[in-house]
C-alpha atoms as a PDB file:
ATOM      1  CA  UNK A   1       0.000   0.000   0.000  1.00  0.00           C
ATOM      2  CA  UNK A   2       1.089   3.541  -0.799  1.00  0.00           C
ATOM      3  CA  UNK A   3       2.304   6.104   1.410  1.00  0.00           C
ATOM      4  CA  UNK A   4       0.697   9.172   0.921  1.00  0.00           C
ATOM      5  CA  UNK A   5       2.366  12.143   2.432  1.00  0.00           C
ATOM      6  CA  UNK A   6       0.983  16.118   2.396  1.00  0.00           C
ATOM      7  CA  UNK A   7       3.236  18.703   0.850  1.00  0.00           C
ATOM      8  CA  UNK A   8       5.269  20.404   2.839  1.00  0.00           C
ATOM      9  CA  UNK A   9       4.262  23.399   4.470  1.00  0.00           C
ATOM     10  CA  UNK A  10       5.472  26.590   2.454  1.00  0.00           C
ATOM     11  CA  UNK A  11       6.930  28.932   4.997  1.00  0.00           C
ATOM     12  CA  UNK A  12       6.544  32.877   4.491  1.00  0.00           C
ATOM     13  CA  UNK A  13      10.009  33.754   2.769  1.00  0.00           C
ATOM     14  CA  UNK A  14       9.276  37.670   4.446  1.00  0.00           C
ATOM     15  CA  UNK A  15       8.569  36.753   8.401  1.00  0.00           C
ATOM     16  CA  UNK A  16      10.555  33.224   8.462  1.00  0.00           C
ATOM     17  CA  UNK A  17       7.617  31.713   9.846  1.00  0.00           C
ATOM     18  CA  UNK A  18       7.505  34.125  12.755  1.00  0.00           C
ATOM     19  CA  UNK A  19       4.174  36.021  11.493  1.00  0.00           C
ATOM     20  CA  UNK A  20       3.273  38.014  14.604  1.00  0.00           C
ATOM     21  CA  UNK A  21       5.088  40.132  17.608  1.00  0.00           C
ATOM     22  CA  UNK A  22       4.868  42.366  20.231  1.00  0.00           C
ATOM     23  CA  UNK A  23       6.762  45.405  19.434  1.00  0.00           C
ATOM     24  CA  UNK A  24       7.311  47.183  22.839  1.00  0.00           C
ATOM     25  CA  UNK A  25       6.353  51.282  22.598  1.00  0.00           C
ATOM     26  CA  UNK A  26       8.487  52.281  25.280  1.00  0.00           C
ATOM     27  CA  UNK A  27       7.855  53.207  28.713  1.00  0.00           C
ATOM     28  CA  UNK A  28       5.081  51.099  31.377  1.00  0.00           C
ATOM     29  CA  UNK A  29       1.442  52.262  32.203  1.00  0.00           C
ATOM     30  CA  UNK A  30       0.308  52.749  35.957  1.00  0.00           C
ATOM     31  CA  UNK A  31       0.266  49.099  36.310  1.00  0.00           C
ATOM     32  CA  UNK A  32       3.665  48.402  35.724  1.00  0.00           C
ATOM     33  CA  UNK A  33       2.996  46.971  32.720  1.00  0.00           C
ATOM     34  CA  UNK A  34       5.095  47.542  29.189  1.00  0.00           C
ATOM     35  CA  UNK A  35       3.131  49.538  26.222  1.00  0.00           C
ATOM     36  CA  UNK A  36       3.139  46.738  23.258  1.00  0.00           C
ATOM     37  CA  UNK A  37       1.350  46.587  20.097  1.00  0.00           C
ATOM     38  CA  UNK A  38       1.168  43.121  17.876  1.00  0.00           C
ATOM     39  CA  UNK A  39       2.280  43.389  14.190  1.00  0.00           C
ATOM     40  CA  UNK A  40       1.252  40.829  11.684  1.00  0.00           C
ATOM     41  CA  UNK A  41       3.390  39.940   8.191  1.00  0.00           C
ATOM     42  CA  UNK A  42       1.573  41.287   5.560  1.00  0.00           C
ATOM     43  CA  UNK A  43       2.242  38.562   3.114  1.00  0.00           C
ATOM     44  CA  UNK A  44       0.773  35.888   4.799  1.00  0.00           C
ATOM     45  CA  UNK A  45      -1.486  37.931   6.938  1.00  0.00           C
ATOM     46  CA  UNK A  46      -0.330  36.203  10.309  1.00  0.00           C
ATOM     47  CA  UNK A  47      -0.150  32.335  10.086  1.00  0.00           C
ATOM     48  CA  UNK A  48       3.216  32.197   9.053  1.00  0.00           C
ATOM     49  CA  UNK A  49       2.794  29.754   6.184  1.00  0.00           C
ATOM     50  CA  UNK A  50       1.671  30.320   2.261  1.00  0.00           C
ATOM     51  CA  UNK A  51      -0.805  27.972   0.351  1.00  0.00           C
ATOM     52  CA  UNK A  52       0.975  25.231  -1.615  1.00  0.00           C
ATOM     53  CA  UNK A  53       2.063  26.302  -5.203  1.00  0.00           C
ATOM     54  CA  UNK A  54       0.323  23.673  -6.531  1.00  0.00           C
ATOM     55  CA  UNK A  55      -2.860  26.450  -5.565  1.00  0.00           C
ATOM     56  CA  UNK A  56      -0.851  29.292  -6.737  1.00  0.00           C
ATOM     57  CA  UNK A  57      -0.088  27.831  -9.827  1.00  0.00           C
ATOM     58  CA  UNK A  58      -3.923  26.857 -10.488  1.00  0.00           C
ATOM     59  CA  UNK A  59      -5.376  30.213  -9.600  1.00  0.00           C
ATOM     60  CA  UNK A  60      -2.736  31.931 -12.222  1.00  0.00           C
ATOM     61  CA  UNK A  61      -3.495  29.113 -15.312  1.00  0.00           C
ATOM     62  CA  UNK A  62      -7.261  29.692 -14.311  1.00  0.00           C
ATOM     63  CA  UNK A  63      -6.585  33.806 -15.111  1.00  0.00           C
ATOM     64  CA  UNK A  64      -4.537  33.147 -18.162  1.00  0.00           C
ATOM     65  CA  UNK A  65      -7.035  30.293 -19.770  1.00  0.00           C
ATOM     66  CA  UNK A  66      -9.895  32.368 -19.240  1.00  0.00           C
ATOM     67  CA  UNK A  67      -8.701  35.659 -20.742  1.00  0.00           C
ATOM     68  CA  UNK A  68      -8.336  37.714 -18.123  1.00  0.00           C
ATOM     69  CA  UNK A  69      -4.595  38.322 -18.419  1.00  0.00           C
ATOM     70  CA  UNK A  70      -3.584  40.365 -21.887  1.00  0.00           C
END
């Protein structure tokens, strides 16, 4: 019997995989604690990975077959 495996996971070539942080502002509130905001990647919009080519590559024959590229 066969042994199917998935496709690797594509990692996002601009964050590394790392997709959010918390980028400290400087400087604690009355609490004590730090100011922070969280930044996503903007390539993969947060979840550190990119959909398998295989995808890619259908979406872009799907433009070009149907005319929408000229």
């Amino acid at each position: 019997m066969p042994d199917h495996q998935n496709p690797a996971t594509r990692i996002c070539p601009d964050c590394d995989g790392f997709a959010s942080v918390a980028v400290t502002l400087g400087g604690r509130n009355r609490q004590g604690h730090l100011n922070t905001i969280t930044a996503h990647c903007k390539r993969c919009q947060g979840t550190g990975t990119l959909p398998p080519l295989r995808t890619l590559l259908d979406a872009a024959a799907t433009v070009v077959f149907a005319g929408g590229a000229q």
